[in-house]
N, C-alpha and C. Protein backbone atom coordinates (compact mmCIF):
# COMPACT_ATOMS: atom_id res chain seq x y z
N UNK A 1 0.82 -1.18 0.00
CA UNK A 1 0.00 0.00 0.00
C UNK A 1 0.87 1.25 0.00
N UNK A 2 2.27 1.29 0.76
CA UNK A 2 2.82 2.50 0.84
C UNK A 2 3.48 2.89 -0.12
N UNK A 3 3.78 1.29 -1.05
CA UNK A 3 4.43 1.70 -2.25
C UNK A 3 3.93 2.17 -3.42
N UNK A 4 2.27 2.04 -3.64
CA UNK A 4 1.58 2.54 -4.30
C UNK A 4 1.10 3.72 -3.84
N UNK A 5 1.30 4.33 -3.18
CA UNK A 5 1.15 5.55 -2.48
C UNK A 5 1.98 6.89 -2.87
N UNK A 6 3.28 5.49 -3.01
CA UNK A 6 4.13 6.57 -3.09
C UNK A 6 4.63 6.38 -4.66
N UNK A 7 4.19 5.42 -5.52
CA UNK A 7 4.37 5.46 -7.32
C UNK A 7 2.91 6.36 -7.42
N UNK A 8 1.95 6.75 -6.55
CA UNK A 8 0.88 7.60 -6.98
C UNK A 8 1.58 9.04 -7.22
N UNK A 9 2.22 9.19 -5.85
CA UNK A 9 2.40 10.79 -5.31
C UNK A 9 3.78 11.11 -6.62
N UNK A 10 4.30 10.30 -6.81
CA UNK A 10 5.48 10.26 -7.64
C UNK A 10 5.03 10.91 -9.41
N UNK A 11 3.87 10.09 -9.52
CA UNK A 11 3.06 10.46 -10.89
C UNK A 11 2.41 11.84 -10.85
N UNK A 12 1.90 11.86 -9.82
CA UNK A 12 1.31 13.48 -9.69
C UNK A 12 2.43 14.36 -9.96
N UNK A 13 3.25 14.10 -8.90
CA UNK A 13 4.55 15.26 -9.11
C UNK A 13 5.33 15.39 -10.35
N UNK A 14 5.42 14.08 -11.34
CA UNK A 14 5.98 14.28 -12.42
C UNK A 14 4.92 15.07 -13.57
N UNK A 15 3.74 14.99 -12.76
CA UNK A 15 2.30 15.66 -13.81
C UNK A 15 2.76 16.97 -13.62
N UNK A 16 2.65 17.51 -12.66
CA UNK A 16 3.42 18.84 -12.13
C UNK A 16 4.63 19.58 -12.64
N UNK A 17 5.50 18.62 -12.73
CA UNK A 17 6.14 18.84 -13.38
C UNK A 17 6.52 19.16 -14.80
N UNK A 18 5.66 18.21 -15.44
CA UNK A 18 5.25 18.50 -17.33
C UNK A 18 4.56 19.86 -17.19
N UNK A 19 3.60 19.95 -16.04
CA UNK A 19 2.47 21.17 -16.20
C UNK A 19 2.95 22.40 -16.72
N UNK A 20 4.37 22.38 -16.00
CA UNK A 20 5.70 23.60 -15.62
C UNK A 20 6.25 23.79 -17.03
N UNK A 21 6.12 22.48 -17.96
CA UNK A 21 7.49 22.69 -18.87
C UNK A 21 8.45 21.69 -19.01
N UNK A 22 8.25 20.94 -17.77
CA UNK A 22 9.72 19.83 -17.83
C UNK A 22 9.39 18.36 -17.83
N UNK A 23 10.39 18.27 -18.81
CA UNK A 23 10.10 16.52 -18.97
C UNK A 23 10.85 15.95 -17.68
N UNK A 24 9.87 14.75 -17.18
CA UNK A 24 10.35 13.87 -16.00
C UNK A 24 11.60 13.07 -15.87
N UNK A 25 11.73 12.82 -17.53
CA UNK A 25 13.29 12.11 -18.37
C UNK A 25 14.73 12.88 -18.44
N UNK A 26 14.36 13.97 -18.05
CA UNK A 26 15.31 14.78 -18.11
C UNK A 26 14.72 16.31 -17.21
N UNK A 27 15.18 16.15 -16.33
CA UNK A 27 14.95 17.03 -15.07
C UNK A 27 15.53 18.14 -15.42
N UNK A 28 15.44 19.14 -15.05
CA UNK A 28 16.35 20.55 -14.75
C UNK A 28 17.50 20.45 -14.20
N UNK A 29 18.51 21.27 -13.99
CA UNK A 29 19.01 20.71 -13.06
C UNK A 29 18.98 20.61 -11.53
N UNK A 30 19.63 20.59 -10.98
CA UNK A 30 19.08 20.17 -9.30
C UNK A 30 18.04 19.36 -8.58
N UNK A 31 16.62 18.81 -9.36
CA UNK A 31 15.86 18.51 -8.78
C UNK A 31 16.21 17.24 -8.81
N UNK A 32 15.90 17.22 -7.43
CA UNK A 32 15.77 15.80 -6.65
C UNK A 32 15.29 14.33 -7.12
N UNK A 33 15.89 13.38 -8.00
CA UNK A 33 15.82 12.24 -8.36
C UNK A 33 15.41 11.04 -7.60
N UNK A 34 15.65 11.45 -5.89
CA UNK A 34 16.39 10.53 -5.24
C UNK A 34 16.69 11.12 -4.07
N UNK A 35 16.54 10.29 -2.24
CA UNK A 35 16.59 11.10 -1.33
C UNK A 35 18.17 11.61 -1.31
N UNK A 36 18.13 12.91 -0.60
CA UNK A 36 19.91 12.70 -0.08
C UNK A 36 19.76 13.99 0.95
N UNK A 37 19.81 13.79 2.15
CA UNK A 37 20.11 14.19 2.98
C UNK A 37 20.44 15.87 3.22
N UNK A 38 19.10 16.76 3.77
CA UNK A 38 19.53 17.59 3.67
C UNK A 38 19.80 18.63 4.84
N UNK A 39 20.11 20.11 5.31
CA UNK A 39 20.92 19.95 6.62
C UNK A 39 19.16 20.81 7.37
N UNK A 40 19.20 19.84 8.74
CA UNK A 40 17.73 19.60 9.18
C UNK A 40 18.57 20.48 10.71
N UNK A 41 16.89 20.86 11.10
CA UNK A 41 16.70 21.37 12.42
C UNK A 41 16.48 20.35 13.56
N UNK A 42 15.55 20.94 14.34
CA UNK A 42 14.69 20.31 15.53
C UNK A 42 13.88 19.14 15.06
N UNK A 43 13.74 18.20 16.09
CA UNK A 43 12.64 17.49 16.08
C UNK A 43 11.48 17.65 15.34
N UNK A 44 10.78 17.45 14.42
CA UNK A 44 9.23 17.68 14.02
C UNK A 44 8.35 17.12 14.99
N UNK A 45 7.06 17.88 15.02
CA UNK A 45 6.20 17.79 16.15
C UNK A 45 5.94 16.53 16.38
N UNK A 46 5.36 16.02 17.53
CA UNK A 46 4.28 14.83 17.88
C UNK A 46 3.77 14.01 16.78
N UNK A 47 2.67 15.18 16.27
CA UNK A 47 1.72 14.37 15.51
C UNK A 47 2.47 14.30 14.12
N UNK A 48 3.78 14.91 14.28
CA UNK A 48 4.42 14.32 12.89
C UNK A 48 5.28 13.39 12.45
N UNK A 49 5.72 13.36 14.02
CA UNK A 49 6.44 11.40 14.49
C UNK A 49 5.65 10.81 14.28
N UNK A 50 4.01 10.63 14.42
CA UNK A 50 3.47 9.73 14.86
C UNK A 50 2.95 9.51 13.07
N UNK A 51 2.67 10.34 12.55
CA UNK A 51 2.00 10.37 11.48
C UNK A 51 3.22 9.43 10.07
N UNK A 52 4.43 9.84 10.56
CA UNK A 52 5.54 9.70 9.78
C UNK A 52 5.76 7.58 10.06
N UNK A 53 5.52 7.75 11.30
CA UNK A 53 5.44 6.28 11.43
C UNK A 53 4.62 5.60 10.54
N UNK A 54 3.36 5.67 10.75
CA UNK A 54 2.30 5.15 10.03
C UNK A 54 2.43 5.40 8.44
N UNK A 55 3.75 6.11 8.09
CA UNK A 55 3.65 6.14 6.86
C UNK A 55 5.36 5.42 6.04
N UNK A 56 5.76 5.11 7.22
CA UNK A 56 6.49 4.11 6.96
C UNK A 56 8.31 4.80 7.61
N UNK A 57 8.02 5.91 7.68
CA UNK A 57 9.88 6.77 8.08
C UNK A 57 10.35 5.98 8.66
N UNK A 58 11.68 5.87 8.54
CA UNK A 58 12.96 5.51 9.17
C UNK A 58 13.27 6.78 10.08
N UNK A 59 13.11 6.10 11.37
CA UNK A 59 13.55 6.96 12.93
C UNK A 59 12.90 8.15 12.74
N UNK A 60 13.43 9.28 13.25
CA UNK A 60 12.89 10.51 13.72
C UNK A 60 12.88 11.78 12.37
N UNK A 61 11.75 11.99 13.16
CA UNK A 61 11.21 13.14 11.70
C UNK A 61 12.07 14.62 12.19
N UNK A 62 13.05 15.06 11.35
CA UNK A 62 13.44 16.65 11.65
C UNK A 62 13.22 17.49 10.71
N UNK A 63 13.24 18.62 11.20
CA UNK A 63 12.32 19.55 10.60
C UNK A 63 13.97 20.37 9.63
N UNK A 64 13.31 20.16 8.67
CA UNK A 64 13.78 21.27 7.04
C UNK A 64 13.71 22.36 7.09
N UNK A 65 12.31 23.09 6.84
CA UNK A 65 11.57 23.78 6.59
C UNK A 65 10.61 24.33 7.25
N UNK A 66 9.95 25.67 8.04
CA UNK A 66 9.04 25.34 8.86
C UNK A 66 8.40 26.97 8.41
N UNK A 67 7.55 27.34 7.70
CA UNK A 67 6.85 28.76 7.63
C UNK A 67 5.52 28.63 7.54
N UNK A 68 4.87 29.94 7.84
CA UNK A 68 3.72 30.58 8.42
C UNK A 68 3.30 31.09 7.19
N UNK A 69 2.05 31.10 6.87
CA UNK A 69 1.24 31.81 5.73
C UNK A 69 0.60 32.93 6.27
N UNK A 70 -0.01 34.09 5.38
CA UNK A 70 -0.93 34.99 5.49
C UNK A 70 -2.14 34.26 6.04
N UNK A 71 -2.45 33.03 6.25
CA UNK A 71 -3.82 33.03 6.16
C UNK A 71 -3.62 31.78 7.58
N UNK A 72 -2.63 31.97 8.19
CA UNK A 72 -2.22 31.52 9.38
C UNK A 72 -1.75 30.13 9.18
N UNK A 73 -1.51 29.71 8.23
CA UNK A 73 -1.19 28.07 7.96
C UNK A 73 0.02 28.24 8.25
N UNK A 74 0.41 26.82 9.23
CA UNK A 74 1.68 26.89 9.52
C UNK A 74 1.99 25.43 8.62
N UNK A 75 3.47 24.98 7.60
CA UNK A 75 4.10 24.11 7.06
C UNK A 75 5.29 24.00 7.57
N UNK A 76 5.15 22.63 7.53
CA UNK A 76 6.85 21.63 8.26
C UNK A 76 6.89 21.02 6.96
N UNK A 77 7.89 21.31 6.93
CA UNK A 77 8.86 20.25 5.47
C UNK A 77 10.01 19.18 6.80
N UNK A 78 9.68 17.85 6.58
CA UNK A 78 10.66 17.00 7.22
C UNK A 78 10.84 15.99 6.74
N UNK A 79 12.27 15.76 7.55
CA UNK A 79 13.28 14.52 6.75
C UNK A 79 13.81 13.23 8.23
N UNK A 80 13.07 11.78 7.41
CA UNK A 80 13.22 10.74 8.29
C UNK A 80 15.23 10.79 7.70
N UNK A 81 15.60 9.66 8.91
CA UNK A 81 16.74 9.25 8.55
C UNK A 81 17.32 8.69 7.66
N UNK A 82 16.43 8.29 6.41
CA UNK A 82 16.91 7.50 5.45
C UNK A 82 16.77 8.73 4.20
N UNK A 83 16.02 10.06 4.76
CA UNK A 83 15.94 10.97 3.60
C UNK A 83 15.18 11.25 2.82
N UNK A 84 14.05 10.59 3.48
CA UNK A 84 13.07 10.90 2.66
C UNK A 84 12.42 11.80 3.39
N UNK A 85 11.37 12.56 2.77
CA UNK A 85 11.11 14.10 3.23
C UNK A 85 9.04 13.83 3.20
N UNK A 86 8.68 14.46 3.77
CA UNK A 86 7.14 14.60 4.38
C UNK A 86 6.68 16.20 4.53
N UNK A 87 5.53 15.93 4.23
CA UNK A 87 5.04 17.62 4.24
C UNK A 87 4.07 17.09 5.19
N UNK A 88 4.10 18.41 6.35
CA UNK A 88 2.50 18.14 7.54
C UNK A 88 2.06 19.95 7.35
N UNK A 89 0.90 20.12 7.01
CA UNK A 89 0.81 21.57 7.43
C UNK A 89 -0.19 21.45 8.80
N UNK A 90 -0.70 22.59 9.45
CA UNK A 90 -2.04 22.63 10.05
C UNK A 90 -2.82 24.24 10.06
N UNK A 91 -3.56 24.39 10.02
CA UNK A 91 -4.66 25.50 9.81
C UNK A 91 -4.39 26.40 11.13
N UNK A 92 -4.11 27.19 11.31
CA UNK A 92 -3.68 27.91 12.40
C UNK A 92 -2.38 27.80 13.31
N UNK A 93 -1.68 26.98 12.63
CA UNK A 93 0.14 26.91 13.31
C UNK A 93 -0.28 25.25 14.42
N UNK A 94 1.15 25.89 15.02
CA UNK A 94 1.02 24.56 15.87
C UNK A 94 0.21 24.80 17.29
N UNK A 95 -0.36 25.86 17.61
CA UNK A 95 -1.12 26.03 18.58
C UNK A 95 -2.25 25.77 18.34
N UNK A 96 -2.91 25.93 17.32
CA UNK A 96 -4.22 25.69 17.14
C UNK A 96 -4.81 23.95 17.27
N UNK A 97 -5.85 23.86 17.11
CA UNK A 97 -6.14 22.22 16.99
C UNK A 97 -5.68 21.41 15.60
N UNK A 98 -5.61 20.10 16.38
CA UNK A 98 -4.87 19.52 15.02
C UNK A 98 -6.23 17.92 14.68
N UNK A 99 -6.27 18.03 13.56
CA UNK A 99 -7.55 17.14 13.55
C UNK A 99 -6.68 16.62 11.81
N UNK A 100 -6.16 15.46 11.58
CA UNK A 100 -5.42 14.86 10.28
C UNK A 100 -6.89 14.93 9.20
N UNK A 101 -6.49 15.66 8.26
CA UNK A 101 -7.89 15.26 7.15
C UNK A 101 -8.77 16.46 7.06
N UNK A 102 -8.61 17.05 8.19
CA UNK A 102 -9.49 18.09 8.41
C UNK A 102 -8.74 19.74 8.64
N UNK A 103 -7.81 19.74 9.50
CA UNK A 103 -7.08 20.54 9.53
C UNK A 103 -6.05 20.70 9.02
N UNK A 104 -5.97 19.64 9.41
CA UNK A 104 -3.70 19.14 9.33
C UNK A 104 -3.75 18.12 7.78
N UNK A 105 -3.07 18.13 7.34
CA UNK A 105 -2.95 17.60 6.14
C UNK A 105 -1.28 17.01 6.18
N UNK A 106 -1.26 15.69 6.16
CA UNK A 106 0.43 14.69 6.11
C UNK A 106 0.54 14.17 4.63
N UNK A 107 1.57 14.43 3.95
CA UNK A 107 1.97 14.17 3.08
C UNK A 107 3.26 13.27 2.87
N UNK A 108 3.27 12.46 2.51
CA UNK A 108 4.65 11.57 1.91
C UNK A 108 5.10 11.58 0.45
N UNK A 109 6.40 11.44 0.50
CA UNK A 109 6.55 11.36 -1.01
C UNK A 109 7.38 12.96 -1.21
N UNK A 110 7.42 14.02 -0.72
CA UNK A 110 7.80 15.19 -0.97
C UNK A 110 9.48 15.34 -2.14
N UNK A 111 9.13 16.09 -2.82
CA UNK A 111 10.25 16.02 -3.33
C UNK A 111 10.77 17.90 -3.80
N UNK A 112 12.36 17.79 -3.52
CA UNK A 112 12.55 19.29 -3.79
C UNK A 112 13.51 19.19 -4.83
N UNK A 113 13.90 20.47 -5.01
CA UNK A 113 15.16 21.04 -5.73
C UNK A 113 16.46 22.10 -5.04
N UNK A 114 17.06 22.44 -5.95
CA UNK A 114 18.20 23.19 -5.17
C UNK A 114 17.96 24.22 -5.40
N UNK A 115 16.50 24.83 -5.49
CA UNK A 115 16.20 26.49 -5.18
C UNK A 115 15.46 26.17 -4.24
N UNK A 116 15.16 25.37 -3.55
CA UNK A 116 14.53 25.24 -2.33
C UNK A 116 12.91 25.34 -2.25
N UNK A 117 12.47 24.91 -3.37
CA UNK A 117 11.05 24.20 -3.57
C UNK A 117 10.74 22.82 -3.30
N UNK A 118 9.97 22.48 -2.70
CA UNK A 118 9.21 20.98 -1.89
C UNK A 118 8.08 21.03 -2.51
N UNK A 119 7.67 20.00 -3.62
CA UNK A 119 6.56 19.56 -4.01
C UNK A 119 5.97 18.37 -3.55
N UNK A 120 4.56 17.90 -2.94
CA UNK A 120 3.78 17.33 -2.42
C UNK A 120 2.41 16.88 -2.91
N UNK A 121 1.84 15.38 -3.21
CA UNK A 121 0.93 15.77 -4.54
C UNK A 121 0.04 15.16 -2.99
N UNK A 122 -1.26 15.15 -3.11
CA UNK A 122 -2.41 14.62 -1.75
C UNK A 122 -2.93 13.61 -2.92
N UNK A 123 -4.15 13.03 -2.62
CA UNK A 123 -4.77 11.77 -3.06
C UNK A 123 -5.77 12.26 -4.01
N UNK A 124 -6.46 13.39 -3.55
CA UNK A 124 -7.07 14.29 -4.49
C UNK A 124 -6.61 14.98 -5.40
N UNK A 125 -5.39 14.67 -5.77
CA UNK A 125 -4.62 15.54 -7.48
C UNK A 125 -3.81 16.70 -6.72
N UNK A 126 -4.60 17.07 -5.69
CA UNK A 126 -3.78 18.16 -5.13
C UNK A 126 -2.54 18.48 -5.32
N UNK A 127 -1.44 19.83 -5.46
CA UNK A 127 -0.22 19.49 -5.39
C UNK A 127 0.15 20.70 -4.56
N UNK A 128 0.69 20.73 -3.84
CA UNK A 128 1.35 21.44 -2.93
C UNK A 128 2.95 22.08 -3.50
N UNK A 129 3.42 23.18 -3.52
CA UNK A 129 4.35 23.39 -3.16
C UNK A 129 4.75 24.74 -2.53
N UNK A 130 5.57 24.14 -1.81
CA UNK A 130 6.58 25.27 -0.88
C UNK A 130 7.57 25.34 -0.81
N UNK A 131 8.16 26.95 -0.47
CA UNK A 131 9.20 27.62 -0.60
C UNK A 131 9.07 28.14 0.54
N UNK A 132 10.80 29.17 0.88
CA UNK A 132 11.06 29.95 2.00
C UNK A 132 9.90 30.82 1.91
N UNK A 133 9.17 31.43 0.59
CA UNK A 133 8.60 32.56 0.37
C UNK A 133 7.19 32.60 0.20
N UNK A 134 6.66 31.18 -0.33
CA UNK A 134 4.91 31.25 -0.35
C UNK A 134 4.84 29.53 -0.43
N UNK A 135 3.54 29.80 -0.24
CA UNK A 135 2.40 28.24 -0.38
C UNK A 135 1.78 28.43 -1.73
N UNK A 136 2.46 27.64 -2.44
CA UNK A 136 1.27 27.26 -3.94
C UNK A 136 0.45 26.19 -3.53
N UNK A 137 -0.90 26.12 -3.74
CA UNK A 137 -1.58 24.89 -3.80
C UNK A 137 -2.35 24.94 -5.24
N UNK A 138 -2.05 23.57 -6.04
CA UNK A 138 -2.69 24.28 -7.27
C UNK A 138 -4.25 22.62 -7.39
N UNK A 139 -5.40 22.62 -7.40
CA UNK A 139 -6.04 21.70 -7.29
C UNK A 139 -6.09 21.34 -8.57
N UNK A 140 -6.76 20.14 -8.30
CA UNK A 140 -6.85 18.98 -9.76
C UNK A 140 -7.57 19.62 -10.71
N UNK A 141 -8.47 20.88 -10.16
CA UNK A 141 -9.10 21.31 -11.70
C UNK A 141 -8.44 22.68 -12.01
N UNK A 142 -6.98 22.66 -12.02
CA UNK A 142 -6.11 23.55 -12.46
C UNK A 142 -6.49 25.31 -11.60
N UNK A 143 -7.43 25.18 -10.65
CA UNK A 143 -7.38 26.55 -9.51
C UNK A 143 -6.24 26.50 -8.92
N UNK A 144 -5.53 28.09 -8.76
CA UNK A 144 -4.60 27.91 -7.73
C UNK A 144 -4.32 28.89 -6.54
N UNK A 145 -3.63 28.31 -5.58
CA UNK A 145 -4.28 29.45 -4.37
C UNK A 145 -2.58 29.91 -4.15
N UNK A 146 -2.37 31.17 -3.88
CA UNK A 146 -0.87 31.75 -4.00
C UNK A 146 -0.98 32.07 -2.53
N UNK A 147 -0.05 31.29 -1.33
CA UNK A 147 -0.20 32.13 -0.33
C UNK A 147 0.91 32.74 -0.14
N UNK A 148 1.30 34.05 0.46
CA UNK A 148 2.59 34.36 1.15
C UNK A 148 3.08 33.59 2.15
N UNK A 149 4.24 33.35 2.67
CA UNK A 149 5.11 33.23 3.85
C UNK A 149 5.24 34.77 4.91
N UNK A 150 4.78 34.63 5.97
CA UNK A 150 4.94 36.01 6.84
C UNK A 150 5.87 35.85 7.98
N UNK A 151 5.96 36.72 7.98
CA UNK A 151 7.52 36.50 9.48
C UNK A 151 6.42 35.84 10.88
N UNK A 152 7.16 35.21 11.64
CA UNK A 152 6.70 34.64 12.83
C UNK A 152 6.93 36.18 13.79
């Protein structure tokens, strides 16, 4: 199941990728083929150990990436020990309530580049990506929502 999960999220992101311009056969350069280790913070939260388990990580989830939207969404970009990377956001940061599906949204499969974009596809076509600087979410019927990144 996790491996079809993750040849799903893999197909989306290469859809994403054509969407852009680029063939999947021949990448740009920098983007990510393949995990490799990149230089990580703190611990990722609770519910993102716990979530990261159930989705198969090797050891402890640390945090990449971690920014705040205009519209209060807080995103963790994190990396298990073997390098592979997970997107968790939640609807009001980490103080607010966290409810998976409803608020909080866990993603596997994440993949970046060396300008520091993390793309994330959900089950619904969805595709996520993030940067130091905004939240793209672009949905399966080609709407897309542009958020900023705001200082904490």
């Amino acid at each position: 199941m996790i491996a079809t999960a993750v040849l799903t999220v893999g197909g989306l992101v290469t859809g994403y990728l054509l969407s852009r311009g680029r063939e999947p056969h021949n990448p740009e350069p920098g983007i990510s083929q393949g995990p490799s280790l990149l230089t990580t913070g703190p611990l990722c939260r609770p519910e993102t150990q716990a979530m990261g388990e159930k989705a198969g990580a090797v050891g402890e989830l640390r945090q990449v990436l971690r920014v705040r939207t205009e519209s209060r969404t807080v995103v963790w970009i994190c990396q298990d020990e073997a390098a592979n990377l997970y997107y968790h956001a939640n609807k009001g940061g980490g103080e607010a309530k966290w409810v998976e599906n409803k608020t909080a949204l866990f993603l596997a499969g994440v993949r970046h580049n060396d300008a520091g974009e993390f793309w994330a596809a959900a089950e619904d076509g969805a595709i996520f990506v993030v940067t130091a600087d905004k939240l793209i979410i672009t949905h399966e019927d080609g709407r897309a929502e542009e958020q900023d990144v705001v200082p904490e």
